[in-house]
Protein backbone atom coordinates (compact mmCIF):
# COMPACT_ATOMS: atom_id res chain seq x y z
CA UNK A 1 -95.57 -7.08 -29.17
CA UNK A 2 -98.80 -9.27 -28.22
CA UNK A 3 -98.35 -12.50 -28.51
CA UNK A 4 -100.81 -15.71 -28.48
CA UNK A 5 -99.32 -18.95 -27.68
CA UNK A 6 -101.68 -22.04 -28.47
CA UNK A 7 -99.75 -25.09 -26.05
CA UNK A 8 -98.26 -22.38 -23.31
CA UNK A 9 -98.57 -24.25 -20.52
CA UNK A 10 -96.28 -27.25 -21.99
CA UNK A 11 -92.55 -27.60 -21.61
CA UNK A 12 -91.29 -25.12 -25.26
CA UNK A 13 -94.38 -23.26 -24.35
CA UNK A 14 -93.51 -21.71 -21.12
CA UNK A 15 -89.93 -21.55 -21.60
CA UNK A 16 -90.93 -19.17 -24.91
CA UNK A 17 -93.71 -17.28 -22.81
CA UNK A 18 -91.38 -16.58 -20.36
CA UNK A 19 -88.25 -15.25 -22.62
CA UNK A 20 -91.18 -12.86 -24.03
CA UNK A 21 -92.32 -11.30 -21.10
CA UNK A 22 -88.66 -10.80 -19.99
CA UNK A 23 -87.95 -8.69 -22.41
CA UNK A 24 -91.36 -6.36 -21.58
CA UNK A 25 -93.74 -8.38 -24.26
CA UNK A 26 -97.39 -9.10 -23.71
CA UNK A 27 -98.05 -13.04 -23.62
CA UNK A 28 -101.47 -14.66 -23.58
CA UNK A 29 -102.09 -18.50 -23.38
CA UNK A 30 -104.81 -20.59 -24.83
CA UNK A 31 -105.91 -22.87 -22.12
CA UNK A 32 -108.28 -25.32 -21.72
CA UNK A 33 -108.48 -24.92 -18.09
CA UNK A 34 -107.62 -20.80 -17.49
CA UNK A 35 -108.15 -20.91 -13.32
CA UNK A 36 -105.92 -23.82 -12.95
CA UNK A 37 -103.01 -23.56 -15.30
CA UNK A 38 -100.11 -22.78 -14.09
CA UNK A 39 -99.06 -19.83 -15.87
CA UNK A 40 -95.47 -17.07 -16.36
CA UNK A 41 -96.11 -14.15 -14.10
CA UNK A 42 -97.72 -12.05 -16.29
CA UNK A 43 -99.15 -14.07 -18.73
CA UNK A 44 -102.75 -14.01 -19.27
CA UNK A 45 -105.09 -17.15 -19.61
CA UNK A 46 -107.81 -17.26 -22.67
CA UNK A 47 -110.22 -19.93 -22.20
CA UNK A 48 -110.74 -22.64 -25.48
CA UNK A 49 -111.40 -25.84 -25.96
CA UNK A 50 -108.13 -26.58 -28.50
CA UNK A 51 -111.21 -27.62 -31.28
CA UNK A 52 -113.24 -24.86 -32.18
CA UNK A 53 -113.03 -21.01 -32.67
CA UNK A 54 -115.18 -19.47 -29.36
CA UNK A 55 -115.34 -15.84 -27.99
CA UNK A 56 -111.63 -16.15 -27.93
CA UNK A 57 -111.37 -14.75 -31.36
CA UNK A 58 -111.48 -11.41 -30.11
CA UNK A 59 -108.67 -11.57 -27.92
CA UNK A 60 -106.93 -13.19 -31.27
CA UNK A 61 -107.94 -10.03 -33.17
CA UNK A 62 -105.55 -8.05 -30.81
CA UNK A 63 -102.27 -9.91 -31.08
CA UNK A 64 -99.74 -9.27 -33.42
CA UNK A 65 -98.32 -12.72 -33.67
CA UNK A 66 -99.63 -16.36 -32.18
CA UNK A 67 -97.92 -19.58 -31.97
CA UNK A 68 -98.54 -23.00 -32.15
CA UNK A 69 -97.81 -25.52 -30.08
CA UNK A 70 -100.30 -27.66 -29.61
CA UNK A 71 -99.87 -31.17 -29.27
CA UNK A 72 -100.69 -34.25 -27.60
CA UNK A 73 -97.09 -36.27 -25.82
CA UNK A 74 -95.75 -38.62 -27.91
CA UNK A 75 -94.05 -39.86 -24.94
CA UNK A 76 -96.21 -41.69 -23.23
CA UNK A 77 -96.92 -45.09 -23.27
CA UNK A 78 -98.42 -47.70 -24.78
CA UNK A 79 -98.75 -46.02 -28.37
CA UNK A 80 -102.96 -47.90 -28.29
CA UNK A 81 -105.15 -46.84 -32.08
CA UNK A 82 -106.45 -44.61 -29.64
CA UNK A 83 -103.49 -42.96 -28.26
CA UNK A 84 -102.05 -42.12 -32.11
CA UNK A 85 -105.20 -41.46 -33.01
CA UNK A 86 -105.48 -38.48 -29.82
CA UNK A 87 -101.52 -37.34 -31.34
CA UNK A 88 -102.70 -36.29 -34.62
CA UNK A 89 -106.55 -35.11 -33.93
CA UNK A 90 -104.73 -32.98 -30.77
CA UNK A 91 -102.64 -31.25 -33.31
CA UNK A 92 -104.87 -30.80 -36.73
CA UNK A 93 -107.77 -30.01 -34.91
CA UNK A 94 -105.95 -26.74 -32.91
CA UNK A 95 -104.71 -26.20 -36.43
CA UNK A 96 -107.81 -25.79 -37.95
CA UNK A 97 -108.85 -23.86 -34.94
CA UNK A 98 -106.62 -21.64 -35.50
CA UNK A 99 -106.67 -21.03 -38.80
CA UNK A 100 -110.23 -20.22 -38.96
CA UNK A 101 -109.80 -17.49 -35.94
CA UNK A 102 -107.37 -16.46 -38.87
CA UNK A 103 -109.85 -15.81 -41.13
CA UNK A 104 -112.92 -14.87 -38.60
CA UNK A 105 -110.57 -11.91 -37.35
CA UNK A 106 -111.44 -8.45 -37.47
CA UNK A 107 -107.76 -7.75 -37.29
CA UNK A 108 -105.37 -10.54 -38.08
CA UNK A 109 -102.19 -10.89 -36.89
CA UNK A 110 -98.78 -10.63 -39.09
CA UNK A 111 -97.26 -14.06 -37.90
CA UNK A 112 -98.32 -17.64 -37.28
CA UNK A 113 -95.36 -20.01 -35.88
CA UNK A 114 -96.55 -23.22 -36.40
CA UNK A 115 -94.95 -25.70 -34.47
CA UNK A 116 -93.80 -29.44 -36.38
CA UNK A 117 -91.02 -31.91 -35.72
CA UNK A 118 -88.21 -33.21 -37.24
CA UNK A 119 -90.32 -36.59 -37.86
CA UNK A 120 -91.24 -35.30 -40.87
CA UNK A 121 -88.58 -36.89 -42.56
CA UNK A 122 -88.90 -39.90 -41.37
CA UNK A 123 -85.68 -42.52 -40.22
CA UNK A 124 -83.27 -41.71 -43.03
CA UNK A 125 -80.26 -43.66 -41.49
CA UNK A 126 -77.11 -42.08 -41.73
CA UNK A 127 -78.26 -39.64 -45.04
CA UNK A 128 -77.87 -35.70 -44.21
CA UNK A 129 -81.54 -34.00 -44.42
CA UNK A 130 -82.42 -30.45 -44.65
CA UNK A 131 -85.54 -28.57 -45.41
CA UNK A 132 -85.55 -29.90 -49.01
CA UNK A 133 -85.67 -33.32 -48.37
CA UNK A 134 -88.68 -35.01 -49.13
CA UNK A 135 -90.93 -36.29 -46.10
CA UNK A 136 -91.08 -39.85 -45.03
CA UNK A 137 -93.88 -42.65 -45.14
CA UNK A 138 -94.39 -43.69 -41.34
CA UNK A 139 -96.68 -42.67 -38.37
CA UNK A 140 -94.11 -39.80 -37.39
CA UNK A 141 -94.16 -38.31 -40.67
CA UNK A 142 -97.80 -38.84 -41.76
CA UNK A 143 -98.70 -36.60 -38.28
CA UNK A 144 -95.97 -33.94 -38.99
CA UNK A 145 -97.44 -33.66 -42.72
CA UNK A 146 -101.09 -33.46 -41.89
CA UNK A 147 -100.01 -30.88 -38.45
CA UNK A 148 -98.49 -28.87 -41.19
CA UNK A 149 -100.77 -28.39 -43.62
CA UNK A 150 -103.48 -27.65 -40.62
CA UNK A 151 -102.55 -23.95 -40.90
CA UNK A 152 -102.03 -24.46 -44.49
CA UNK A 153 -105.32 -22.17 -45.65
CA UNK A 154 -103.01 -18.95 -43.77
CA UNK A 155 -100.45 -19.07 -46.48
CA UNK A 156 -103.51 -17.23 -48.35
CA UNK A 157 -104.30 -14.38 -46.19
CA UNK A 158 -101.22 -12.28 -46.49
CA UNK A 159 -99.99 -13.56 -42.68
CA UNK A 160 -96.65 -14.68 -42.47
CA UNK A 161 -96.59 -18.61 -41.81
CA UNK A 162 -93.52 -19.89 -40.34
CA UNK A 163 -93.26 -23.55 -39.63
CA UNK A 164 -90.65 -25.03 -37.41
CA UNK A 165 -89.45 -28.72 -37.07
CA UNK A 166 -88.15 -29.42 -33.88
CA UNK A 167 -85.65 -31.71 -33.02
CA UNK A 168 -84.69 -33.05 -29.45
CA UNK A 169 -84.90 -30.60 -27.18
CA UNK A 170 -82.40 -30.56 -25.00
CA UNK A 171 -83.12 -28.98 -20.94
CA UNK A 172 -83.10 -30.81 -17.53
CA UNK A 173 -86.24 -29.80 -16.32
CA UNK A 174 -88.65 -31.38 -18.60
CA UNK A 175 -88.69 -33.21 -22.44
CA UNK A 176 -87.10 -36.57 -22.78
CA UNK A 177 -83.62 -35.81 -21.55
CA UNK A 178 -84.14 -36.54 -18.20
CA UNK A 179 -85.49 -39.77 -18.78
CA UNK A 180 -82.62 -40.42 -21.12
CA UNK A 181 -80.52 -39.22 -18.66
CA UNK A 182 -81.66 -41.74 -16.45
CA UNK A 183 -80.22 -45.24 -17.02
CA UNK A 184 -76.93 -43.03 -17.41
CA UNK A 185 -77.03 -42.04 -13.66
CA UNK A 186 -77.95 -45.51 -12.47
CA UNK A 187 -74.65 -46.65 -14.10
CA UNK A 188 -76.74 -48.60 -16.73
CA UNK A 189 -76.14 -46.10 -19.77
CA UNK A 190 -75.22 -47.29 -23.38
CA UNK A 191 -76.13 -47.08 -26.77
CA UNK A 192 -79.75 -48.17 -28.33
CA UNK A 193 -79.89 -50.91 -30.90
CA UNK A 194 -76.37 -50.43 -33.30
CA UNK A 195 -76.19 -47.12 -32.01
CA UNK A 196 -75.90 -46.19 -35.40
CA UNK A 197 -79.26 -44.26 -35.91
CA UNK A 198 -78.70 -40.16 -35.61
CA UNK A 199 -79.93 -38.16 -33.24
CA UNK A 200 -80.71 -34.05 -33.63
CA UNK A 201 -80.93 -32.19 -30.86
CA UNK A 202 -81.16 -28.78 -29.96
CA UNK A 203 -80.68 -27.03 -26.43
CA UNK A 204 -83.42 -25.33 -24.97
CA UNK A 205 -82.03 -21.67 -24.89
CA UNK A 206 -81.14 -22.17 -28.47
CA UNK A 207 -85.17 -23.25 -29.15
CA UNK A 208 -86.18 -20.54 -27.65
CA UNK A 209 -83.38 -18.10 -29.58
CA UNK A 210 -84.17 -19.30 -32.78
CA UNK A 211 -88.04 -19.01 -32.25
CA UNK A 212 -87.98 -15.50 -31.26
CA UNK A 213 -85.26 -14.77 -33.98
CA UNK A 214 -88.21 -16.26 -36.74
CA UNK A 215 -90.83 -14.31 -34.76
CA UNK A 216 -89.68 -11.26 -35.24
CA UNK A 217 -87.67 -11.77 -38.63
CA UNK A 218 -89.80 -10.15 -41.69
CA UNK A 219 -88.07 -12.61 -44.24
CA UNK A 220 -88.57 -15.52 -42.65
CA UNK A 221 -91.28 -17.86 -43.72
CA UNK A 222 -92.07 -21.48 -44.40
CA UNK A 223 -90.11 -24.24 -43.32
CA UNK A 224 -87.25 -24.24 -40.74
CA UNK A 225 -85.44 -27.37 -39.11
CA UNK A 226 -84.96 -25.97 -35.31
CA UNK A 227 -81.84 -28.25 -34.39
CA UNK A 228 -78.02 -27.67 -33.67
CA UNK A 229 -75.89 -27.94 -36.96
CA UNK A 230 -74.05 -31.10 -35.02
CA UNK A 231 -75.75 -33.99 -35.01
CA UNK A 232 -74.22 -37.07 -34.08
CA UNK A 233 -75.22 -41.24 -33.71
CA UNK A 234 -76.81 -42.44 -31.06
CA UNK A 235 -73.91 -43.90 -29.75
CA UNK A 236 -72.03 -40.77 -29.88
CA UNK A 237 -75.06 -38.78 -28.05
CA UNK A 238 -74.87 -41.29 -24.91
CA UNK A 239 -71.51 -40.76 -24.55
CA UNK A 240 -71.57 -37.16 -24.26
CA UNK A 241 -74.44 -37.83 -22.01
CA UNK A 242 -72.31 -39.96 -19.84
CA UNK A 243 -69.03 -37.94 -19.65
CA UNK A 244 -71.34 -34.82 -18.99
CA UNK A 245 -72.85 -37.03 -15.64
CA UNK A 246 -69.05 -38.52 -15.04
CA UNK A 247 -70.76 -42.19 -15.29
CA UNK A 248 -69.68 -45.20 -17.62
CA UNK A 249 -71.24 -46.14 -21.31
CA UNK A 250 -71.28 -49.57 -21.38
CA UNK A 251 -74.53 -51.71 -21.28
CA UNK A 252 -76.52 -51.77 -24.78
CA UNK A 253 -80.00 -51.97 -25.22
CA UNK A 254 -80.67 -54.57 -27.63
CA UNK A 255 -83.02 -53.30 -30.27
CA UNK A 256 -85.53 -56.59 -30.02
CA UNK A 257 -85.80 -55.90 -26.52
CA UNK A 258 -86.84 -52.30 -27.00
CA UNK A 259 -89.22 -53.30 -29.76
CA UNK A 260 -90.45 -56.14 -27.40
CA UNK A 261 -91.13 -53.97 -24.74
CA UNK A 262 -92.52 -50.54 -26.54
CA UNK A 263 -93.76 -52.08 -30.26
CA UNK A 264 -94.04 -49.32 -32.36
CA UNK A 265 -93.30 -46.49 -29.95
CA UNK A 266 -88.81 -48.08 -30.08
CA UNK A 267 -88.99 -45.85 -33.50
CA UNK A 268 -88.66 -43.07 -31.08
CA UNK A 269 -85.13 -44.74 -29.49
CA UNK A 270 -83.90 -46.83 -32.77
CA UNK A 271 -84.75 -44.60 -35.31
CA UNK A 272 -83.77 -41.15 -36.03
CA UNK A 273 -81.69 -38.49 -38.84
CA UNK A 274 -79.04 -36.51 -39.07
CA UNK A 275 -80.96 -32.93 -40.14
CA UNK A 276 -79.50 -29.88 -40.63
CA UNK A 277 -80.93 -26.49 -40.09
CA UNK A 278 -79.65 -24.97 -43.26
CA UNK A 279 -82.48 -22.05 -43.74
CA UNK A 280 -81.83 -21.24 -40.16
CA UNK A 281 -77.64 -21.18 -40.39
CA UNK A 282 -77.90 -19.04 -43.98
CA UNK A 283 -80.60 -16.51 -42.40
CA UNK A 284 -78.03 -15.69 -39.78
CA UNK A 285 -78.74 -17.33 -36.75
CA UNK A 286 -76.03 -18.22 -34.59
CA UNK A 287 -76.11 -20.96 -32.02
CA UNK A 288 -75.25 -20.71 -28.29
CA UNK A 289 -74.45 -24.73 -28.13
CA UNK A 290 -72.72 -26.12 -31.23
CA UNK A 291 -71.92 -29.40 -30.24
CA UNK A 292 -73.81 -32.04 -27.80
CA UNK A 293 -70.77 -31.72 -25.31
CA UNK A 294 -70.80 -28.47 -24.70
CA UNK A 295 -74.99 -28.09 -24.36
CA UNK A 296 -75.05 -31.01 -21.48
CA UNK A 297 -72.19 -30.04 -19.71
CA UNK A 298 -73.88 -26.20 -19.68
CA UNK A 299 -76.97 -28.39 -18.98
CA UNK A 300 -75.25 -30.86 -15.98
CA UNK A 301 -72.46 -28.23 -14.73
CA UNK A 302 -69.59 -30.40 -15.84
């Protein structure tokens, strides 16, 4: 199978690429900067801009599937005007992208995984969402909305459009865990706020499982929630994360300090949902790591 990947140089990006070519696929990566990223052995760089459809549509009219990733870090801070406004214009404008190479291409391919996040639904407290809930009304779920319907015009062309919602990712090599992880090894670990907000996570060999499984599944299409069919509080979460490090879980973090400190970016510590991935679970798909536990003590060899 050729494959496309749109955001293969990032953290899910790679890790995907590299499951691929394991198993004898053919990966290329769109790249804004082809003779400097740092690419899978084997992978091949396509030059593009992550804006507009270029000679690269050519190479698109080869593949057989191409996936989405693209997206600006929410991570990083201060959240500025300019900084949200650089998250949602780095994702809808690699959707559109994309979508017109769609229908430029001699030769289109069969599937488009379009990546989203769980933020869709915005904080929900401690009600159980799944891919029918409705979407929320803040920043998080305005960009996951809008990254969504980027890609929407595909739905159209007889391609297979397969959107997934991504919860925390859990790996110890790059997304947030290791900066979560972080207060925990300093001995300074403990709950955020009330502790009381939920937290859905998903390990990273699970991710990557689950993507592939939707790849290459003919039935599957529209929305799946990519996270482990065990989520837990907050509180709960930095527990496991402490017994899995063999350090205490005793210092809170007030929630006024957090807002204090980050503003509007705390939503991504105090808030948060307990989402299921029900499509996923009744397609079939079978997870590796159940439970938070046993994914961070595969993750910290406890």
């Amino acid at each position: 199978m050729n494959v496309l990947i749109a955001g293969g140089t990032g953290f899910l990006g790679s890790a995907l690429a590299g499951s691929l070519l394991s198993d004898g696929h053919h990966v290329w990566i769109l790249t804004r900067n082809p003779l400097r990223a740092r690419l899978p052995a084997g992978a091949q760089a396509v030059a593009w801009d992550g804006r507009t459809v270029g000679a690269w549509v050519d190479v698109f009219s080869t593949m057989d599937a191409v996936v989405n990733l693209v997206g600006e870090n929410v991570g990083q801070w201060p959240w500025t005007a300019e900084r949200k406004r650089r998250i949602l214009l780095s994702r809808v404008e690699a959707g559109f992208a994309l979508a017109e190479a769609f229908q430029k291409s001699a030769r289109r391919p069969a599937v488009l995984l379009q990546a989203s996040g769980i933020g869709y639904y915005g904080p929900r407290g401690s009600e159980p969402v799944d891919e029918n809930s409705q979407p929320g009304t803040d920043f998080f779920s305005s960009v996951a909305i809008d990254w969504e319907a980027s890609t929407r015009v595909v739905d159209t062309l007889g391609v297979r459009r397969v959107i997934i919602r991504t919860a925390l990712v859990l790996d110890a090599r790059g997304g947030i865990l290791p900066l979560m992880a972080l207060p925990v090894k300093l001995f300074a670990g403990g709950p955020l706020g009330n502790g009381r907000q939920g937290v859905s996570w998903i390990h990273l060999e699970d991710h990557i499982r689950a993507m592939r499984f939707l790849l290459e599944n003919a039935k599957a299409f529209g929305a799946f929630n990519l996270t482990a069919p065990n989520p837990l509080s907050n509180a709960e979460f930095i527990s496991a994360l402490a017994k899995s490090l063999k350090r205490p879980c005793w210092l809170p973090a007030p929630a006024f300090a957090l807002r204090a400190v980050l503003g509007e970016m705390s939503t991504l510590l105090l808030d948060g949902q307990f989402v299921l991935p029900r499509r996923l679970v009744d397609m079939g798909f079978v997870f590796k790591y159940q439970t938070a536990v046993e994914a961070l003590q595969a993750i910290f060899g406890a």
